[in-house]
N, C-alpha and C. Protein backbone atom coordinates (compact mmCIF):
# COMPACT_ATOMS: atom_id res chain seq x y z
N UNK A 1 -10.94 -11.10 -3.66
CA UNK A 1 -11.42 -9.97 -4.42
C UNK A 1 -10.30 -8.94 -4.51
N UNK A 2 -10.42 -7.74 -5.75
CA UNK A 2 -9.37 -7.38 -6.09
C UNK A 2 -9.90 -5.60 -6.15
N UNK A 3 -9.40 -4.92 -5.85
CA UNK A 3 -10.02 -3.35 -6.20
C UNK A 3 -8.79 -2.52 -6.93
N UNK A 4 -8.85 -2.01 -8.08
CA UNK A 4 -7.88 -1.22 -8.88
C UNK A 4 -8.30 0.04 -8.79
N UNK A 5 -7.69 0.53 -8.61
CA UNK A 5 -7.38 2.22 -7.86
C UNK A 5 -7.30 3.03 -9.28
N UNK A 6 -6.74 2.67 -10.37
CA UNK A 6 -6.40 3.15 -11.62
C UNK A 6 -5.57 4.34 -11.39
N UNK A 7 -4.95 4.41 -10.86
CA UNK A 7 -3.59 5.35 -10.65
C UNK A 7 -3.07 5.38 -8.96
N UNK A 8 -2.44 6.81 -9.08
CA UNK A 8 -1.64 6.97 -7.69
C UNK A 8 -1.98 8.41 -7.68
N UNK A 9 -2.26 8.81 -6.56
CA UNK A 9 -2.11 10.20 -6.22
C UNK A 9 -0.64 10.97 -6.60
N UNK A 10 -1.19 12.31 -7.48
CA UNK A 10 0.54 12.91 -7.58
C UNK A 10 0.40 14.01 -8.09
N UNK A 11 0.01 15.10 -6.95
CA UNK A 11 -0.30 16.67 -7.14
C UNK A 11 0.60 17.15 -7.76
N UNK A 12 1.98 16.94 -8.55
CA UNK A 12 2.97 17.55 -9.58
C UNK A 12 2.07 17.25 -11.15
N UNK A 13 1.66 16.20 -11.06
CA UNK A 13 1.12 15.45 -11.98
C UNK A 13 -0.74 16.57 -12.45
N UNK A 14 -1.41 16.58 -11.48
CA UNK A 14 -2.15 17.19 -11.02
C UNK A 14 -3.35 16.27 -11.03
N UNK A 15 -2.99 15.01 -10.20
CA UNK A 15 -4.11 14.08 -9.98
C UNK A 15 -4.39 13.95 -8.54
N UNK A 16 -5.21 13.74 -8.07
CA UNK A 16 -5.44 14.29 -6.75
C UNK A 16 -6.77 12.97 -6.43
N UNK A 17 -7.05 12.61 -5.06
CA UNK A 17 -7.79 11.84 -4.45
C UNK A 17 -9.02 11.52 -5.28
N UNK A 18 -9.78 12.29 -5.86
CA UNK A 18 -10.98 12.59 -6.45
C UNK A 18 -10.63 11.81 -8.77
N UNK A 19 -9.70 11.67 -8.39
CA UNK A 19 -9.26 11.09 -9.52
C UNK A 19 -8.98 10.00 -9.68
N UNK A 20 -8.57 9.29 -8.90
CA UNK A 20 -8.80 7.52 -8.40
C UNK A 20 -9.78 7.04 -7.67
N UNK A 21 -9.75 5.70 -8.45
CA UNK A 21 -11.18 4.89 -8.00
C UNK A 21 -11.06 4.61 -6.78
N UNK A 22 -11.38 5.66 -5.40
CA UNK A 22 -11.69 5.44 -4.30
C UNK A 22 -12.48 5.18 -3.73
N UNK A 23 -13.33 6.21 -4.01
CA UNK A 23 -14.68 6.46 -3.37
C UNK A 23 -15.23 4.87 -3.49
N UNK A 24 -15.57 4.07 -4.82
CA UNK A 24 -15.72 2.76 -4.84
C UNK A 24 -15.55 1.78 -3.52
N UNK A 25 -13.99 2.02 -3.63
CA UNK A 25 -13.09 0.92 -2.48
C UNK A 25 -14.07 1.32 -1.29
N UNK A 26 -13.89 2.68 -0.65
CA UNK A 26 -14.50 2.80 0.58
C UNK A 26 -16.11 2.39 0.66
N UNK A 27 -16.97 2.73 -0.30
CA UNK A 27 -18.06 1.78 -0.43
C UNK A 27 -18.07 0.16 -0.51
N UNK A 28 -17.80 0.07 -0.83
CA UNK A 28 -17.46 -2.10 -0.80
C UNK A 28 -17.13 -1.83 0.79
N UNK A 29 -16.02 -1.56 1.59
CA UNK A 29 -16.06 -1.61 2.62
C UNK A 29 -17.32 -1.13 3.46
N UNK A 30 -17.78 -0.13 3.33
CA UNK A 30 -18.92 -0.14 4.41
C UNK A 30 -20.29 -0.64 3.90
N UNK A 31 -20.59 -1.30 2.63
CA UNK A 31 -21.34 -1.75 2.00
C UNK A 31 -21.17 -3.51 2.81
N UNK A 32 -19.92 -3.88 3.61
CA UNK A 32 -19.40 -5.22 3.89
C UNK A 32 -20.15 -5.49 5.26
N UNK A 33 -21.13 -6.53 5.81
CA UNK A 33 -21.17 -6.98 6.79
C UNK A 33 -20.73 -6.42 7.99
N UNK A 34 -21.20 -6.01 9.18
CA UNK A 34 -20.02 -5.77 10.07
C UNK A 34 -18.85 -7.27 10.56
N UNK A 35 -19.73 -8.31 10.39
CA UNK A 35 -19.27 -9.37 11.13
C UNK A 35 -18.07 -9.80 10.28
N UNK A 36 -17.96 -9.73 9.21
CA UNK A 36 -16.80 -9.64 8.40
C UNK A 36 -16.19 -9.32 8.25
N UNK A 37 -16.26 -7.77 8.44
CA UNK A 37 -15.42 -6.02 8.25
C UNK A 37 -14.16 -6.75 9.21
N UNK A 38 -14.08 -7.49 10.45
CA UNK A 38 -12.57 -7.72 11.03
C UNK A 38 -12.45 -8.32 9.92
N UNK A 39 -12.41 -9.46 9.35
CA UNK A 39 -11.56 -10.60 8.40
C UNK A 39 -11.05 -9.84 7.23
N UNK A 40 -11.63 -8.67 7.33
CA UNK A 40 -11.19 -8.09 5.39
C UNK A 40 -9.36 -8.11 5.40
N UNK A 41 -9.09 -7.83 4.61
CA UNK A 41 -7.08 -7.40 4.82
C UNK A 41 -6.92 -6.77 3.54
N UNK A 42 -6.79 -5.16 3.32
CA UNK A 42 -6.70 -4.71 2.68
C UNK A 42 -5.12 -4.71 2.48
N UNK A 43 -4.57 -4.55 0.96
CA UNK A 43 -3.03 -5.20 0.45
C UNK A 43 -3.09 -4.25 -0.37
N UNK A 44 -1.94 -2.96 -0.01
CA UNK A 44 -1.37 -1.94 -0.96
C UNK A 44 -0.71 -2.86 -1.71
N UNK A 45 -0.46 -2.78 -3.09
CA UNK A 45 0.12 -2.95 -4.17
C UNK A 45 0.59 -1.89 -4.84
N UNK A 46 1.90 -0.77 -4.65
CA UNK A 46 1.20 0.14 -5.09
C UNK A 46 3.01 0.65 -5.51
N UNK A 47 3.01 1.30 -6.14
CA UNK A 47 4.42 1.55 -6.59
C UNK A 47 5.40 1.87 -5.98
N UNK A 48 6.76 2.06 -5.66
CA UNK A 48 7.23 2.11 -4.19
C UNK A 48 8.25 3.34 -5.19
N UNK A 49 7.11 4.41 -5.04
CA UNK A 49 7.55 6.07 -5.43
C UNK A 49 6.81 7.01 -3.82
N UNK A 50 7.14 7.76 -4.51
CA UNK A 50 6.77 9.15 -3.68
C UNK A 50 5.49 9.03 -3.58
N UNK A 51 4.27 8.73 -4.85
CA UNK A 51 3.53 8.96 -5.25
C UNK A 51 2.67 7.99 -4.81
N UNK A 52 3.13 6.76 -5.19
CA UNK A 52 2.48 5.35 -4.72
C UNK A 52 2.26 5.45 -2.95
N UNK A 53 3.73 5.92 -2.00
CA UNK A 53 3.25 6.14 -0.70
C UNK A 53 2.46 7.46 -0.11
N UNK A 54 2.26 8.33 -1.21
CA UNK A 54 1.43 9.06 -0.94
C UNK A 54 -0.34 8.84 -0.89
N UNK A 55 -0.20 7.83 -1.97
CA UNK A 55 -1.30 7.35 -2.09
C UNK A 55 -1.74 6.44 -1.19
N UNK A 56 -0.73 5.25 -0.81
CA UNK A 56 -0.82 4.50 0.56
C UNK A 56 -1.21 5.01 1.95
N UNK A 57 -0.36 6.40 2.49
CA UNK A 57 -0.71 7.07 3.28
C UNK A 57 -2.54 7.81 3.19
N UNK A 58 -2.80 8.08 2.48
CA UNK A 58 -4.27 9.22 2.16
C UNK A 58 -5.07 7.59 2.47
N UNK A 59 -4.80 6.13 1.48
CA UNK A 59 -5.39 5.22 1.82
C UNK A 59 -5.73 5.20 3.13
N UNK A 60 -4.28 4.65 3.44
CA UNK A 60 -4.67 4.39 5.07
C UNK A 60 -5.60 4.79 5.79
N UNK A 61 -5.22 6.10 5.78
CA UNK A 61 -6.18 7.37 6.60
C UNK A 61 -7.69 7.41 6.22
N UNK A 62 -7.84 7.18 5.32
CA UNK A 62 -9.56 7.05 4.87
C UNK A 62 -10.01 5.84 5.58
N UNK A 63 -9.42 4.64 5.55
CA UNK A 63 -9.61 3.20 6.08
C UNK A 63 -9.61 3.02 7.58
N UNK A 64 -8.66 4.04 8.08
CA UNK A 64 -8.73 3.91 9.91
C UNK A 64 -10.27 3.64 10.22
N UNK A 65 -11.30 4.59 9.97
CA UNK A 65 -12.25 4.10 10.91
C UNK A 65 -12.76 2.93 10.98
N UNK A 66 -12.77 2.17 9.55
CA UNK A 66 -13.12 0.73 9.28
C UNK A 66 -12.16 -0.34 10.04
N UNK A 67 -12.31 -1.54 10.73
CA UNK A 67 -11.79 -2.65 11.57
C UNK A 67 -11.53 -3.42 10.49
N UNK A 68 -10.61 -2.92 9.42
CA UNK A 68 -10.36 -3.36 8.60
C UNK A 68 -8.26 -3.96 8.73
N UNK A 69 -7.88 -5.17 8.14
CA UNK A 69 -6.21 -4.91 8.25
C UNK A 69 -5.72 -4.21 7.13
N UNK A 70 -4.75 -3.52 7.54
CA UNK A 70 -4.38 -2.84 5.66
C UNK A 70 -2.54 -3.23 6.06
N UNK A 71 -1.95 -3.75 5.03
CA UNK A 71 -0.91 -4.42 4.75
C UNK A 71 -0.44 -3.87 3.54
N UNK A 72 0.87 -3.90 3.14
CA UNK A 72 1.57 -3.45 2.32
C UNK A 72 2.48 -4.74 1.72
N UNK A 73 2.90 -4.68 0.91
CA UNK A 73 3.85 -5.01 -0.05
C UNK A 73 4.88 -5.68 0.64
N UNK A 74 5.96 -6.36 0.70
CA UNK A 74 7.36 -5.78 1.36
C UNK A 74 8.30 -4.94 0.39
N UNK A 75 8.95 -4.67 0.77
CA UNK A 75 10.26 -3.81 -0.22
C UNK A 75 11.20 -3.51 0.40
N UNK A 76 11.91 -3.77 -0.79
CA UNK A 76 13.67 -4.23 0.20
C UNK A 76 14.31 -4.38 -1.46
N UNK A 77 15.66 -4.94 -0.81
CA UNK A 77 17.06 -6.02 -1.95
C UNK A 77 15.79 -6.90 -2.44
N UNK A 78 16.25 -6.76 -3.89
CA UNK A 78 15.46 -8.06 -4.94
C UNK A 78 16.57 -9.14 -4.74
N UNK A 79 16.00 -10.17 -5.39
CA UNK A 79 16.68 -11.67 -5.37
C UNK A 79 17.88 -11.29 -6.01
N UNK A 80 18.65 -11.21 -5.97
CA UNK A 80 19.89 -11.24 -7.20
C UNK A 80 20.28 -10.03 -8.05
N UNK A 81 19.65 -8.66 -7.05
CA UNK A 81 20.56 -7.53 -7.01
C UNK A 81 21.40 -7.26 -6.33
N UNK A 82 22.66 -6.38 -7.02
CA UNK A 82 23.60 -6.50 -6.27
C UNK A 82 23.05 -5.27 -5.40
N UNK A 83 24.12 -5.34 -4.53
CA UNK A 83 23.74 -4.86 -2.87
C UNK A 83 24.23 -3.44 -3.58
N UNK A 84 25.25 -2.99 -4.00
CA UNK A 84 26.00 -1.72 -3.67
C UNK A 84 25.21 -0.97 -4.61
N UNK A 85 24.64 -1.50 -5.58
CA UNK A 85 23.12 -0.63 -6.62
C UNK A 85 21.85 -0.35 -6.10
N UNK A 86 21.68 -0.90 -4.75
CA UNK A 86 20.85 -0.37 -4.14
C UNK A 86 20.83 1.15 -3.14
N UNK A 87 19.75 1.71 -3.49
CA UNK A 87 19.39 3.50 -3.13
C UNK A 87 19.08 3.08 -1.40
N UNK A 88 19.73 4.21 -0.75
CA UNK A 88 19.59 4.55 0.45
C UNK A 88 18.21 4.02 1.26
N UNK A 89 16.90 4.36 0.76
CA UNK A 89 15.70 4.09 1.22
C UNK A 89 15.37 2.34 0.74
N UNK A 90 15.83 1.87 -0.28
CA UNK A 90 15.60 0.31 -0.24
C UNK A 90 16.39 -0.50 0.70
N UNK A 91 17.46 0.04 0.68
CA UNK A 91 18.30 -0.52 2.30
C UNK A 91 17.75 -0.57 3.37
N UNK A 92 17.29 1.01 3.60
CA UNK A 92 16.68 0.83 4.96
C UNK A 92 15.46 0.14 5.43
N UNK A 93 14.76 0.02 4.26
CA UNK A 93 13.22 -0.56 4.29
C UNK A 93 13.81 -2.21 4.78
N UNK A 94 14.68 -2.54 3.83
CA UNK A 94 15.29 -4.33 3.68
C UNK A 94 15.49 -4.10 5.42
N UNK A 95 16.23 -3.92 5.86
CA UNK A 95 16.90 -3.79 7.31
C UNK A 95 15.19 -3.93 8.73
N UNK A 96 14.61 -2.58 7.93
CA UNK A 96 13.21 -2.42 8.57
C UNK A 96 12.49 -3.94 8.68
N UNK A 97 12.64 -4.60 7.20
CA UNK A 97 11.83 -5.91 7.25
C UNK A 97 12.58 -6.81 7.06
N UNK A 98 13.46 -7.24 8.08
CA UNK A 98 14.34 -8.36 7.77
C UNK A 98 13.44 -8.91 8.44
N UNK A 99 13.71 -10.41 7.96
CA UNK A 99 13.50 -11.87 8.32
C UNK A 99 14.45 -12.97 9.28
N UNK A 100 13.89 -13.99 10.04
CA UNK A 100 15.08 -14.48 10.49
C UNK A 100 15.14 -15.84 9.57
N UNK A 101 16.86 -16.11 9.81
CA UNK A 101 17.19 -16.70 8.95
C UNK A 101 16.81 -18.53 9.27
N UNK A 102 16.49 -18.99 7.75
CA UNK A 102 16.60 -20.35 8.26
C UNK A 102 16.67 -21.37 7.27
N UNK A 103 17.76 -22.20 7.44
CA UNK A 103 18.45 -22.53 6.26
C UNK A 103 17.59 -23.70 5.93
């Protein structure tokens, strides 16, 4: 199952919590079984701006009380960008989520 948020939080913008399809998401969750509520795994998809982890963060935080997993994206170096065009914060994230290697 899939839940679309229909935007991102972005108070410059002047869209704010009450403007994305939340309230929804958090209903389906407590609308869910308890015996299930562990198995759920909630998966940010979500733009890898200011805005998108702002929205990830406020997620999160609404979701703590639920025994729910919430997982993110990875983000890092794309396949076959070059390295030296990559911005300060995609480096560090790549580094954050390295993998080990195996040929």
């Amino acid at each position: 199952m899939f839940h679309v948020l229909g935007g991102v939080i972005s108070p410059m913008d002047g869209i704010g919590p009450k403007d994305i399809n939340l309230e929804t998401l958090i209903s389906r969750i407590s609308d869910t079984s308890p015996e299930v509520v562990p198995e759920v795994e909630i998966i940010f998809a979500l733009p890898a701006t200011m805005e998108g982890d702002t929205t990830s963060f406020y997620l999160y935080k609404k979701l703590s009380p639920f025994s729910v997993t919430v997982t993110t994206l990875a983000r890092g170096v794309g396949v076959g960008e070059a390295l030296q065009h990559a911005d300060e914060a995609t480096l560090s994230r790549s580094i954050d989520n390295r993998l080990p290697y195996e040929a």
